[in-house]
Protein backbone atom coordinates (compact mmCIF):
# COMPACT_ATOMS: atom_id res chain seq x y z
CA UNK A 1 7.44 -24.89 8.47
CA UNK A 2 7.60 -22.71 5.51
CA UNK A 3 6.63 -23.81 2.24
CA UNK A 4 8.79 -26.04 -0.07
CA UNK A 5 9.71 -26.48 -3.52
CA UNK A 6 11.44 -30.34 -4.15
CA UNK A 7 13.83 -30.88 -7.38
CA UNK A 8 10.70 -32.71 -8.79
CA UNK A 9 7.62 -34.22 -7.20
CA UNK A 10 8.89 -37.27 -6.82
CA UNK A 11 11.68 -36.50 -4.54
CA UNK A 12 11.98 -36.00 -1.26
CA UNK A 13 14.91 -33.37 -1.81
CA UNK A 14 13.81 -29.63 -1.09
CA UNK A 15 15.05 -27.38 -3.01
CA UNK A 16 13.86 -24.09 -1.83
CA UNK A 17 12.21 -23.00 0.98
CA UNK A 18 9.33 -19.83 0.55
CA UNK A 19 8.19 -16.74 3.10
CA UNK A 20 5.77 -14.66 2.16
CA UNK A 21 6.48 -10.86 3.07
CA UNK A 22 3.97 -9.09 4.03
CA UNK A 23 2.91 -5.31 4.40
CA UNK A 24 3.56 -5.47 8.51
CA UNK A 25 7.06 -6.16 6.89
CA UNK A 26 6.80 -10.05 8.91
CA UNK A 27 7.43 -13.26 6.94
CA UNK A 28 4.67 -15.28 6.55
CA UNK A 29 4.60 -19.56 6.14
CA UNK A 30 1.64 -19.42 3.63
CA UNK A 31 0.34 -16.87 0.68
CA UNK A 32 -2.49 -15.95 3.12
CA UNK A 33 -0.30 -15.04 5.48
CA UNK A 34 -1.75 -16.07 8.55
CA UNK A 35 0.72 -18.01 10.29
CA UNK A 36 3.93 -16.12 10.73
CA UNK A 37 7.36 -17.87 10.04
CA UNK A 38 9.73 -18.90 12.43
CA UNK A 39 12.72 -17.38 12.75
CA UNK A 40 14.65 -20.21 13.24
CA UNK A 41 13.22 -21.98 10.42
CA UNK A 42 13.96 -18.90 8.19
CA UNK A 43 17.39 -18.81 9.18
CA UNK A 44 18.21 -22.30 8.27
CA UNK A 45 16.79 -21.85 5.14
CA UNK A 46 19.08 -18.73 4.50
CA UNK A 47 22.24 -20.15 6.06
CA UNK A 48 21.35 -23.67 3.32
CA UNK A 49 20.99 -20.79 0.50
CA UNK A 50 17.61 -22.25 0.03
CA UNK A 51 15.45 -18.99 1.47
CA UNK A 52 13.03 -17.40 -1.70
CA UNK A 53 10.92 -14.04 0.23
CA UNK A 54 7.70 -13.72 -2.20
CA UNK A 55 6.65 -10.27 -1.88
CA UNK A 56 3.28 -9.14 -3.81
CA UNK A 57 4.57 -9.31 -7.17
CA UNK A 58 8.10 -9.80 -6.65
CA UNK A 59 10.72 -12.92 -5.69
CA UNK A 60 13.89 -12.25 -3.62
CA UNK A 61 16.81 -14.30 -3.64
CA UNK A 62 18.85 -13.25 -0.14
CA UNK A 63 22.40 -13.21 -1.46
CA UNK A 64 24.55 -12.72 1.55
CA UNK A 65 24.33 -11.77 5.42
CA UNK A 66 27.20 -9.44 5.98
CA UNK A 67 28.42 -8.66 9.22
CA UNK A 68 31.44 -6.51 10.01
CA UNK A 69 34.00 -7.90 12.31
CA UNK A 70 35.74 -6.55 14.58
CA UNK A 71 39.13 -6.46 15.47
């Protein structure tokens, strides 16, 4: 499971969910990256709008997942 922020540490509410990026360009669970993140578990996080990607000195927010549709 990938790491979690809660609203405060008494709750039980998550509020985010973290990956770690790494250089291979895979998401990681931890900062060490050594266990890699599963993608099912990332994309519940993004579909919630709970998903931060930590990436060396950066934080990304994923906004939106756009597909085109067609008709």
């Amino acid at each position: 499971m990938l790491n979690t922020i809660y609203e405060t540490g008494y709750d039980l509410h998550v509020a985010n969910y973290i990956a770690y990026l790494h250089t291979d360009k895979a998401l990681y669970e931890e900062e060490d990256h050594k266990t890699k993140a599963k993608k099912a578990d990332v994309e519940r996080a993004f579909k919630l709008g709970r998903l931060l990607v930590v990436a060396a000195d950066k934080t990304y927010l994923p906004l939106l997942c756009w597909q085109p549709v067609l008709w």
